[in-house]
PDB file of N, CA and C in Angstrom:
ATOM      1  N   UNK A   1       0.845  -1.183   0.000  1.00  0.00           N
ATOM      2  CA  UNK A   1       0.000   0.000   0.000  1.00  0.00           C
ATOM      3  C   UNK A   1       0.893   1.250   0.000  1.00  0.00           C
ATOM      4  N   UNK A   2       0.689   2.411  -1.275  1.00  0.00           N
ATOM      5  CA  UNK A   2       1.098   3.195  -0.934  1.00  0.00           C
ATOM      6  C   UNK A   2       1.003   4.733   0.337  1.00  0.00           C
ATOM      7  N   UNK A   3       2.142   5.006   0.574  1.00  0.00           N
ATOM      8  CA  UNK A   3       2.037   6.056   1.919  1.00  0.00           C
ATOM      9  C   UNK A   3       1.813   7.236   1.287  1.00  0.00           C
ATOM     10  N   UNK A   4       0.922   8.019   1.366  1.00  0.00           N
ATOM     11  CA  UNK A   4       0.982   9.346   1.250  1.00  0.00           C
ATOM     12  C   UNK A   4       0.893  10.666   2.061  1.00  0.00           C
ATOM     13  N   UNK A   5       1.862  11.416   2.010  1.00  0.00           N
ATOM     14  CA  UNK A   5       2.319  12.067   2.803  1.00  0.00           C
ATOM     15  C   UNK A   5       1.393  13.654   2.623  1.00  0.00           C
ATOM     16  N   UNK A   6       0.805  13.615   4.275  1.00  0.00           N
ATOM     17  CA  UNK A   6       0.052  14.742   4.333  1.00  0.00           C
ATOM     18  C   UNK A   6       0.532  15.968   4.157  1.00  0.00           C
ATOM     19  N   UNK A   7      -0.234  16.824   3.723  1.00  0.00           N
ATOM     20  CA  UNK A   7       0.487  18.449   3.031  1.00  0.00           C
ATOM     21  C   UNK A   7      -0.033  19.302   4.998  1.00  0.00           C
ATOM     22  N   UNK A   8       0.734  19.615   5.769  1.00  0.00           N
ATOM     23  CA  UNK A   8       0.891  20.352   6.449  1.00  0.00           C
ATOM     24  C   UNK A   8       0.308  22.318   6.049  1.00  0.00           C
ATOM     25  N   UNK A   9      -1.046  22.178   5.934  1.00  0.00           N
ATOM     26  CA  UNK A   9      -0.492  23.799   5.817  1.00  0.00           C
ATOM     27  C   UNK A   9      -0.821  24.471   6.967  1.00  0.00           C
ATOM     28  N   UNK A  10      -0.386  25.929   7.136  1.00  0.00           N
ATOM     29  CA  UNK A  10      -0.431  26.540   7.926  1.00  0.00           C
ATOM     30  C   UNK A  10       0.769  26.210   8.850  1.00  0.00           C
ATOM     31  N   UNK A  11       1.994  25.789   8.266  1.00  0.00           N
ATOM     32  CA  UNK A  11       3.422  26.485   8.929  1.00  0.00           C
ATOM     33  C   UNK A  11       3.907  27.499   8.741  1.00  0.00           C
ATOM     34  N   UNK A  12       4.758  27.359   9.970  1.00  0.00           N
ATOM     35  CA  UNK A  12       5.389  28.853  10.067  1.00  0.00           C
ATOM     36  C   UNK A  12       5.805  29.258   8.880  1.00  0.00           C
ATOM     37  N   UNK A  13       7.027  28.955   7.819  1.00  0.00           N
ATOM     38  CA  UNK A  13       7.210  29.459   6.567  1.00  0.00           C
ATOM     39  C   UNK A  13       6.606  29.806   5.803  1.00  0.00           C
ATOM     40  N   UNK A  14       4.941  29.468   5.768  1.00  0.00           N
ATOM     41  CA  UNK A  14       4.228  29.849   4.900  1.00  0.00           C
ATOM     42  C   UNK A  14       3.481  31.237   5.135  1.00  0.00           C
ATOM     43  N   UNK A  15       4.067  31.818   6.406  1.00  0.00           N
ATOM     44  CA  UNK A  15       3.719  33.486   6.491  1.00  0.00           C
ATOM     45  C   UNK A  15       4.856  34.459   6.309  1.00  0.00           C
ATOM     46  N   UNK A  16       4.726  35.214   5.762  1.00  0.00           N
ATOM     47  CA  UNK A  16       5.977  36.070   5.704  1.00  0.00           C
ATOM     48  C   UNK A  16       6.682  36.697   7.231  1.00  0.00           C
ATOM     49  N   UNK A  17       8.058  37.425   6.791  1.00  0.00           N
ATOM     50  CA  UNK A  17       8.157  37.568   8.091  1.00  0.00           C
ATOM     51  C   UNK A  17       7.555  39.140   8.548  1.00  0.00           C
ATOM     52  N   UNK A  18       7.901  39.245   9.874  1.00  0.00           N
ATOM     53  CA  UNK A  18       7.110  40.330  10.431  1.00  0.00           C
ATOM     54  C   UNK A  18       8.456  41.518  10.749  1.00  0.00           C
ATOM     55  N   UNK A  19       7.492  42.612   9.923  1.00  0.00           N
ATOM     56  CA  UNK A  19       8.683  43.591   9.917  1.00  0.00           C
ATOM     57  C   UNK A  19       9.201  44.164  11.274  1.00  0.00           C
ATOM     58  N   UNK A  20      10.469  44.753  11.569  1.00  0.00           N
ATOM     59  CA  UNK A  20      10.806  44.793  13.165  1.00  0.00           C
ATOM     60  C   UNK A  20      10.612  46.402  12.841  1.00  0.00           C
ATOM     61  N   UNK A  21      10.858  47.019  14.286  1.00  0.00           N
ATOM     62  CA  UNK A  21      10.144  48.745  14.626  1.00  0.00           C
ATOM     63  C   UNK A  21      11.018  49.328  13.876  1.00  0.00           C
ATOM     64  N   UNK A  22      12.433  49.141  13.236  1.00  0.00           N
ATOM     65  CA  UNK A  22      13.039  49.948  12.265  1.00  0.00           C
ATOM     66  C   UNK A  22      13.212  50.222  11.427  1.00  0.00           C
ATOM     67  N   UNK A  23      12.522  48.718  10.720  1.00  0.00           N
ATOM     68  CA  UNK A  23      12.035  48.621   9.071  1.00  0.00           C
ATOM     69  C   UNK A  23      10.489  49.548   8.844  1.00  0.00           C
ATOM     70  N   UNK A  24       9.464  49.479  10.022  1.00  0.00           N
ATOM     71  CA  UNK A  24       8.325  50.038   9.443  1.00  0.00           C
ATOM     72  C   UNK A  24       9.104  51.575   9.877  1.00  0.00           C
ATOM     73  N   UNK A  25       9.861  52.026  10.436  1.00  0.00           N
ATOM     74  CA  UNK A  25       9.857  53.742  10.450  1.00  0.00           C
ATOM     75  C   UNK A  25      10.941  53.718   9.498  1.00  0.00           C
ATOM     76  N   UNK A  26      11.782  53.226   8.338  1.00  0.00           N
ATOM     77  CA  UNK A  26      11.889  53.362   7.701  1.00  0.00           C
ATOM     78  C   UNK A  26      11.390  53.609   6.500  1.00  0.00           C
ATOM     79  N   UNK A  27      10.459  52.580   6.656  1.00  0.00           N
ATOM     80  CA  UNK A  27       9.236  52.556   5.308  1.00  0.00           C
ATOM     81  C   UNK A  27       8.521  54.118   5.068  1.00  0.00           C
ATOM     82  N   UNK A  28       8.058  54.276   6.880  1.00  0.00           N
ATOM     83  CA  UNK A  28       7.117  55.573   6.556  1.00  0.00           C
ATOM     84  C   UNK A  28       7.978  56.763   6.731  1.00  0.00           C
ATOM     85  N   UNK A  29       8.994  56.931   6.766  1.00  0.00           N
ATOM     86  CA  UNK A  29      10.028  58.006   7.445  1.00  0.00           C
ATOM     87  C   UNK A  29       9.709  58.894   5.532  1.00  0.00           C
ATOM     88  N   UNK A  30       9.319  59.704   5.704  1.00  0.00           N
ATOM     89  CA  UNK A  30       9.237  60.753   4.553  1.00  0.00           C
ATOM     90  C   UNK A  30      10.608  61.494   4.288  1.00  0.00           C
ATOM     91  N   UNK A  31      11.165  61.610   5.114  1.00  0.00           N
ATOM     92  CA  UNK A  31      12.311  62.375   4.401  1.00  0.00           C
ATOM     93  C   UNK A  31      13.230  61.312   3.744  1.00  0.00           C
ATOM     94  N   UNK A  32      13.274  60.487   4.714  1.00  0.00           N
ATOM     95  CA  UNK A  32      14.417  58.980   3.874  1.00  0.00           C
ATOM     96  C   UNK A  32      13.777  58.754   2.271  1.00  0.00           C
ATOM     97  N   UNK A  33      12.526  58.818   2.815  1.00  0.00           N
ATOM     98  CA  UNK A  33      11.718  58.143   1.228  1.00  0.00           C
ATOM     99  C   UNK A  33      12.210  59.181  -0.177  1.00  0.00           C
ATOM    100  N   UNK A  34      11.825  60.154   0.421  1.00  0.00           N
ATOM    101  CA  UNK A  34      12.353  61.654  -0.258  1.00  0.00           C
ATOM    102  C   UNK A  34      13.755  61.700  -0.698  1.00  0.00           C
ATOM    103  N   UNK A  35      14.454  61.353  -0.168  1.00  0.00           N
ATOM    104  CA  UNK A  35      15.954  60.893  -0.197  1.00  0.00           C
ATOM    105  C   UNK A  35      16.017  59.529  -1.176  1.00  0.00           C
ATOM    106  N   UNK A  36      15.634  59.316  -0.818  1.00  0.00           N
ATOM    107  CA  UNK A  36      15.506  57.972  -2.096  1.00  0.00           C
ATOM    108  C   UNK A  36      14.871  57.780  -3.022  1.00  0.00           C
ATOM    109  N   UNK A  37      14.062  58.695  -3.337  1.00  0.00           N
ATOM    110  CA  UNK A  37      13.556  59.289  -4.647  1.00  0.00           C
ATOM    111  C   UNK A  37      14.447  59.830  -5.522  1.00  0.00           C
ATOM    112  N   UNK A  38      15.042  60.714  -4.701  1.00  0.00           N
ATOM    113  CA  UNK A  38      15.948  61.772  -5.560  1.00  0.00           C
ATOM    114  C   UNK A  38      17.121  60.832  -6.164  1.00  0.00           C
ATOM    115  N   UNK A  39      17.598  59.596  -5.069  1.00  0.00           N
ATOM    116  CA  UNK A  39      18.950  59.041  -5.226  1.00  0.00           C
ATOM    117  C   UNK A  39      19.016  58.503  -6.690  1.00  0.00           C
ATOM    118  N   UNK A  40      17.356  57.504  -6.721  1.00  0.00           N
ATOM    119  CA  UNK A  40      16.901  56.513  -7.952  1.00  0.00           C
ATOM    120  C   UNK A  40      16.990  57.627  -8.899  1.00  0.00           C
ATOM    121  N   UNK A  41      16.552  58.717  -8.969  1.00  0.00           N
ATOM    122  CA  UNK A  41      16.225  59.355  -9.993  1.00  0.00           C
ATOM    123  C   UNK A  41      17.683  60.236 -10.480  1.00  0.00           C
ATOM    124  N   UNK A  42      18.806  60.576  -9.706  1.00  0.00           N
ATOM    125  CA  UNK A  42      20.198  61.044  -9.665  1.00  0.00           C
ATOM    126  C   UNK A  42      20.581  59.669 -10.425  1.00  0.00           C
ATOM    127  N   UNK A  43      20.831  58.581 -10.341  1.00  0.00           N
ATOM    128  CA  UNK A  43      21.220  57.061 -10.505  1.00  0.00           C
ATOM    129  C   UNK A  43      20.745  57.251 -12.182  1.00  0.00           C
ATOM    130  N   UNK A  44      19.678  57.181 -12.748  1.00  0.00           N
ATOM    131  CA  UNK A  44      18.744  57.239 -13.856  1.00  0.00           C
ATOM    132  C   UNK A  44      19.345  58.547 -14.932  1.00  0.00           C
ATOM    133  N   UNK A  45      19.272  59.149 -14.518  1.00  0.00           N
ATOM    134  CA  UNK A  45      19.819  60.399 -15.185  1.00  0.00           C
ATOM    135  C   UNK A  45      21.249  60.420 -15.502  1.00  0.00           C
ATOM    136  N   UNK A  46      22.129  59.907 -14.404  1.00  0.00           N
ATOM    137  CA  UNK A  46      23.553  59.412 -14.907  1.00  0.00           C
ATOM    138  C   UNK A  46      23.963  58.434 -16.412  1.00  0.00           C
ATOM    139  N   UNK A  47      22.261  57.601 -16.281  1.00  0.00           N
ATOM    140  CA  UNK A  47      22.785  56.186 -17.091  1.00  0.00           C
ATOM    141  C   UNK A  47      22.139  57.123 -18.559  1.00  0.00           C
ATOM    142  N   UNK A  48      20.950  58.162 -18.146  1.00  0.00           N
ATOM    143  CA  UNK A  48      20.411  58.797 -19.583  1.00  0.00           C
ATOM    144  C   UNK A  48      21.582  59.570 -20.042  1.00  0.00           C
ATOM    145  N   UNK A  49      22.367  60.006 -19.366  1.00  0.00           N
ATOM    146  CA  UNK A  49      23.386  61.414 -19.781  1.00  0.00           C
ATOM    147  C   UNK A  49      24.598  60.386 -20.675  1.00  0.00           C
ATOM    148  N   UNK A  50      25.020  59.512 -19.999  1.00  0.00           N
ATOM    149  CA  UNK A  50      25.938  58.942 -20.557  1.00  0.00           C
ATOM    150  C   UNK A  50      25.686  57.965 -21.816  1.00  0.00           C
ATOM    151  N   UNK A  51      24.259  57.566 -22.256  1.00  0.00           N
ATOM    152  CA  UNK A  51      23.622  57.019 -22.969  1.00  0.00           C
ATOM    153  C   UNK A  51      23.797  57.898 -24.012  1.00  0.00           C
ATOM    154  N   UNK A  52      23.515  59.237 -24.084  1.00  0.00           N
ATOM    155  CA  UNK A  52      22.887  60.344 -25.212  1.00  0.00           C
ATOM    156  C   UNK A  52      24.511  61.148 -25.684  1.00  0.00           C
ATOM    157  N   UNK A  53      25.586  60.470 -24.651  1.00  0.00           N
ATOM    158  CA  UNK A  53      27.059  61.354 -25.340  1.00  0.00           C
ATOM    159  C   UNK A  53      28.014  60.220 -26.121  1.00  0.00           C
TER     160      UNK A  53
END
């Protein structure tokens, strides 16, 4: 007789993890975000400038 092996769900791995108090005030921290807007967009403009010479 074959064994078949039960599917377990609802383990731990199957939830993501839980962000800690420095990742969410990072997330919402507006000036960082602001700061990292500008960085991506400084980053982007380097690769257009050097693209177009």
């Amino acid at each position: 007789m074959k064994t078949i092996d039960k599917v377990h769900n609802y383990k731990d791995e199957y939830y993501p993890p839980i962000p800690t108090r420095g990742t969410k005030f990072w997330r919402s921290c507006f000036i960082y975000q602001f700061y990292k807007f500008f960085k991506l967009n400084y980053k982007i403009m380097i690769m257009v400038v050097k693209g177009h010479s």
